[in-house]
Protein backbone atom coordinates (compact mmCIF):
# COMPACT_ATOMS: atom_id res chain seq x y z
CA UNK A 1 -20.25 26.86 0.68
CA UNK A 2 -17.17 28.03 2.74
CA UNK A 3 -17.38 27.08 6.73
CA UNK A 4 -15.76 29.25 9.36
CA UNK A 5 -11.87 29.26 9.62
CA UNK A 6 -12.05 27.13 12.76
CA UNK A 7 -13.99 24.45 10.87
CA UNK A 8 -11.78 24.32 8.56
CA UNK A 9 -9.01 23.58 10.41
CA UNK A 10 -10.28 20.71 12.23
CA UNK A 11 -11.38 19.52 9.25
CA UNK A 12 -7.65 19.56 7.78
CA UNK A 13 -6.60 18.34 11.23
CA UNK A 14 -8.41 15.58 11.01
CA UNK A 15 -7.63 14.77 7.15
CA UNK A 16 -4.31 14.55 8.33
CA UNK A 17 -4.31 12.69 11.42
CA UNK A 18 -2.06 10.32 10.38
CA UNK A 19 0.73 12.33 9.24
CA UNK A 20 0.74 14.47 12.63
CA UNK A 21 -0.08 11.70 15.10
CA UNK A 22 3.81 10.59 15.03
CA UNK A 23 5.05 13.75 15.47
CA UNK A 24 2.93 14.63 18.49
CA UNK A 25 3.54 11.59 20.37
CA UNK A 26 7.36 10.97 19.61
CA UNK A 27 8.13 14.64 20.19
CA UNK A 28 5.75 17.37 21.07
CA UNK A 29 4.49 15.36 23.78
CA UNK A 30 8.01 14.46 25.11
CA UNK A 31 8.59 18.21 25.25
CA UNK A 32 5.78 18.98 26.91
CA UNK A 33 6.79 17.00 29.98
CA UNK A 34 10.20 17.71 29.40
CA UNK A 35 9.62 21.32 30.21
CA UNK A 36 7.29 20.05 33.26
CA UNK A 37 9.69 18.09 34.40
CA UNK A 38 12.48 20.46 34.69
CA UNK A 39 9.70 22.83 36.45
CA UNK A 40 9.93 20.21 39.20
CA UNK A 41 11.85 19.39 42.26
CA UNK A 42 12.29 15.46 41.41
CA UNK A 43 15.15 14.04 39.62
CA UNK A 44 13.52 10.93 39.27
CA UNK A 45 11.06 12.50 35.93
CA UNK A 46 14.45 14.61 34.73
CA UNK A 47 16.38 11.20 34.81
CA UNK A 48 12.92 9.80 32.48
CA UNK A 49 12.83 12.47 29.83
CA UNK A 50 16.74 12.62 30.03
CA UNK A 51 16.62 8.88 29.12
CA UNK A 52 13.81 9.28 26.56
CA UNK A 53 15.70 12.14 24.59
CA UNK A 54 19.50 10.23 24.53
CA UNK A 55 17.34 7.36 23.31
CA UNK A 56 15.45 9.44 21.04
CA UNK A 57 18.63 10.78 19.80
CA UNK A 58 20.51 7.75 19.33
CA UNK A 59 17.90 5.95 17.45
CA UNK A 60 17.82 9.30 15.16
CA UNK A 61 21.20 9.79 15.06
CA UNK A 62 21.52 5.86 13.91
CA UNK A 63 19.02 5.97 11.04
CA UNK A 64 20.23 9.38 9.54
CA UNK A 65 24.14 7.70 9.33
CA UNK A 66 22.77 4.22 8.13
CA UNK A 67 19.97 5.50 6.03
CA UNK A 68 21.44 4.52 2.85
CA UNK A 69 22.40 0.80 4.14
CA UNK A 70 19.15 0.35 5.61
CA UNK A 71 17.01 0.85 2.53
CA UNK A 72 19.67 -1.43 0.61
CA UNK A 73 19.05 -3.64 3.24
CA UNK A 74 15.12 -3.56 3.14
CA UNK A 75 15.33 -4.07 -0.78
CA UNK A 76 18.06 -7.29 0.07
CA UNK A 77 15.20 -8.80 2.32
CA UNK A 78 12.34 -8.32 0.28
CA UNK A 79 14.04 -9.85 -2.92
CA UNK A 80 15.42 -12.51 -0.91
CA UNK A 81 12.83 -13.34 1.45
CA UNK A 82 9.45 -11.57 0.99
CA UNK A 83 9.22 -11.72 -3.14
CA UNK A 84 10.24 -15.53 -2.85
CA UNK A 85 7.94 -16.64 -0.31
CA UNK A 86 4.63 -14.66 -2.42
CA UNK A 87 5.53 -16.26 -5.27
CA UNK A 88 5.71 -19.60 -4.37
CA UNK A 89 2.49 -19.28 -3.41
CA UNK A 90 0.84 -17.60 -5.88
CA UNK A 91 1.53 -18.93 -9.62
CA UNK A 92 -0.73 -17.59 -11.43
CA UNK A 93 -3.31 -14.43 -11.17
CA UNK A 94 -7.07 -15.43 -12.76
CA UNK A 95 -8.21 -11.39 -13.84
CA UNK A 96 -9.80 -11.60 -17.01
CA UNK A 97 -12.45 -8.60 -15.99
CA UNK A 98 -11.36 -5.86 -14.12
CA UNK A 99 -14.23 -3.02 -13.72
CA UNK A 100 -13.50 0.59 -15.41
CA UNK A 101 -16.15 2.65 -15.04
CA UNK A 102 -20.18 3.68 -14.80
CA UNK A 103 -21.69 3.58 -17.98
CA UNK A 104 -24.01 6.31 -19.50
CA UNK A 105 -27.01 5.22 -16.97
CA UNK A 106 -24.44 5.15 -13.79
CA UNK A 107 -25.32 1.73 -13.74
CA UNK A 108 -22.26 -0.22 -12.09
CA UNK A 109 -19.85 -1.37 -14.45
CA UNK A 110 -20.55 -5.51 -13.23
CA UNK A 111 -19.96 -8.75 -14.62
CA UNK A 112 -23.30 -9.09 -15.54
CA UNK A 113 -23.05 -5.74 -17.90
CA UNK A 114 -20.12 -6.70 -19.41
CA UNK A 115 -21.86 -9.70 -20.47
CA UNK A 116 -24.69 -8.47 -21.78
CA UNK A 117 -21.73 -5.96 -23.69
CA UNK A 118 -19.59 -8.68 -25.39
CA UNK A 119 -23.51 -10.52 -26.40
CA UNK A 120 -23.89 -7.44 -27.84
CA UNK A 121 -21.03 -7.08 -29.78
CA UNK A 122 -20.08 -10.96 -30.38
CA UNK A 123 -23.07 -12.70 -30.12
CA UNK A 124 -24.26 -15.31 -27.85
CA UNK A 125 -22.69 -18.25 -29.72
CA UNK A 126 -19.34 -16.41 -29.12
CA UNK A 127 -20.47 -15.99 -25.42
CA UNK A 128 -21.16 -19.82 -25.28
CA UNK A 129 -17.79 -20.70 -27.19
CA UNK A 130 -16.05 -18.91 -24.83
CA UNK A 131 -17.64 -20.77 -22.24
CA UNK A 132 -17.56 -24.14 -23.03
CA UNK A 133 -13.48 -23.75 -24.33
CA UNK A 134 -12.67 -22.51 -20.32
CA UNK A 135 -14.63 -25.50 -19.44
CA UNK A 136 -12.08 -27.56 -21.67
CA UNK A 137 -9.04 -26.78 -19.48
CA UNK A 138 -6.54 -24.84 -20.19
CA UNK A 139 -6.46 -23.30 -23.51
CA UNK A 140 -3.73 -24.41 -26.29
CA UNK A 141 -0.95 -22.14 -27.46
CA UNK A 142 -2.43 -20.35 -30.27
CA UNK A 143 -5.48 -19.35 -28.43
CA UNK A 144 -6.07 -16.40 -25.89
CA UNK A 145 -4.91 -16.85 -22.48
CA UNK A 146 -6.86 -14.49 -19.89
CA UNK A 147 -4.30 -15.44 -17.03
CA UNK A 148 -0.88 -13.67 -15.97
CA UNK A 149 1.79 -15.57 -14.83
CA UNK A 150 4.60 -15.15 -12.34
CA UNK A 151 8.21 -15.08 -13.87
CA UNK A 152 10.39 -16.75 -11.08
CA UNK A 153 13.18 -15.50 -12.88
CA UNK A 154 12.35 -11.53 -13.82
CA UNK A 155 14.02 -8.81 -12.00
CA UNK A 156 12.51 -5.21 -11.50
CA UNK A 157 15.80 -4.21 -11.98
CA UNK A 158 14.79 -0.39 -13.08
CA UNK A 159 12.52 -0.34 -9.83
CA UNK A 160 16.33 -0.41 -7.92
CA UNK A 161 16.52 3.95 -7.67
CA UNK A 162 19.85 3.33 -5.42
């Protein structure tokens, strides 16, 4: 059941590749040759990893002050820019089956089962009613609609958390 600590840990490392590749290429690498290059006689790498870590630092120093204005700013641009240009689009989303789960069987949830389920429970003449009204066009007012619409107009304004 339980591997050997070493297999383990590669198997963490590589669960989490992601999350450490930045880190290990934006700074323990940088360090790494930092240190080699002040174990040199050239000024040439010391004047690169200099430049890399005032760079490094600036850019840092730059998103910790602004942090604040920069995730206002990132909301401004996708309300503005990014939400519009979806939208216009995209009108309206056609889900009337979404799949939930495996049945009793572990037979895939499908379109084809959950016809067979509303036969089952409706009958086929509710099946076919069903069919030949989408057929039809659009359905009237008083009926079911199985669409979602966009609302140009609606805010998400308790999705704004600043």
């Amino acid at each position: 059941m339980g591997g050997s600590g070493a297999e383990s840990f590669l198997k963490v490392l590589a669960q989490n590749f992601d999350v450490l590749a930045g880190p290990v290429v934006s700074l323990v690498y940088p360090l790494y040759a930092s240190i080699r290059a002040i174990e040199t006689k050239s000024p040439i790498d010391d004047q690169q990893w200099l430049t890399y870590w005032v760079l490094y630092s600036m850019i840092t120093l730059f998103e910790l002050t602004f942090a604040k204005l920069i995730q206002c700013g990132a909301a401004y641009v996708y309300e503005h820019i990014v939400r519009p240009y979806l939208v216009t689009r995209q009108k309206s989303v056609n889900i009337w089956y979404v799949p939930t789960k495996k049945d009793v069987f572990n037979r895939p949830d499908d379109i084809l089962t959950a016809a067979e389920k509303y036969i089952q429970e409706n009958g086929p003449e509710a099946l076919e009613t069903m069919i030949h009204r989408s057929k039809r066009g659009p359905a009237s007012s008083s009926s079911i609609h199985n669409h979602s619409y966009y609302d140009d107009n609606y805010r998400y304004e308790e999705d704004y958390r600043y």
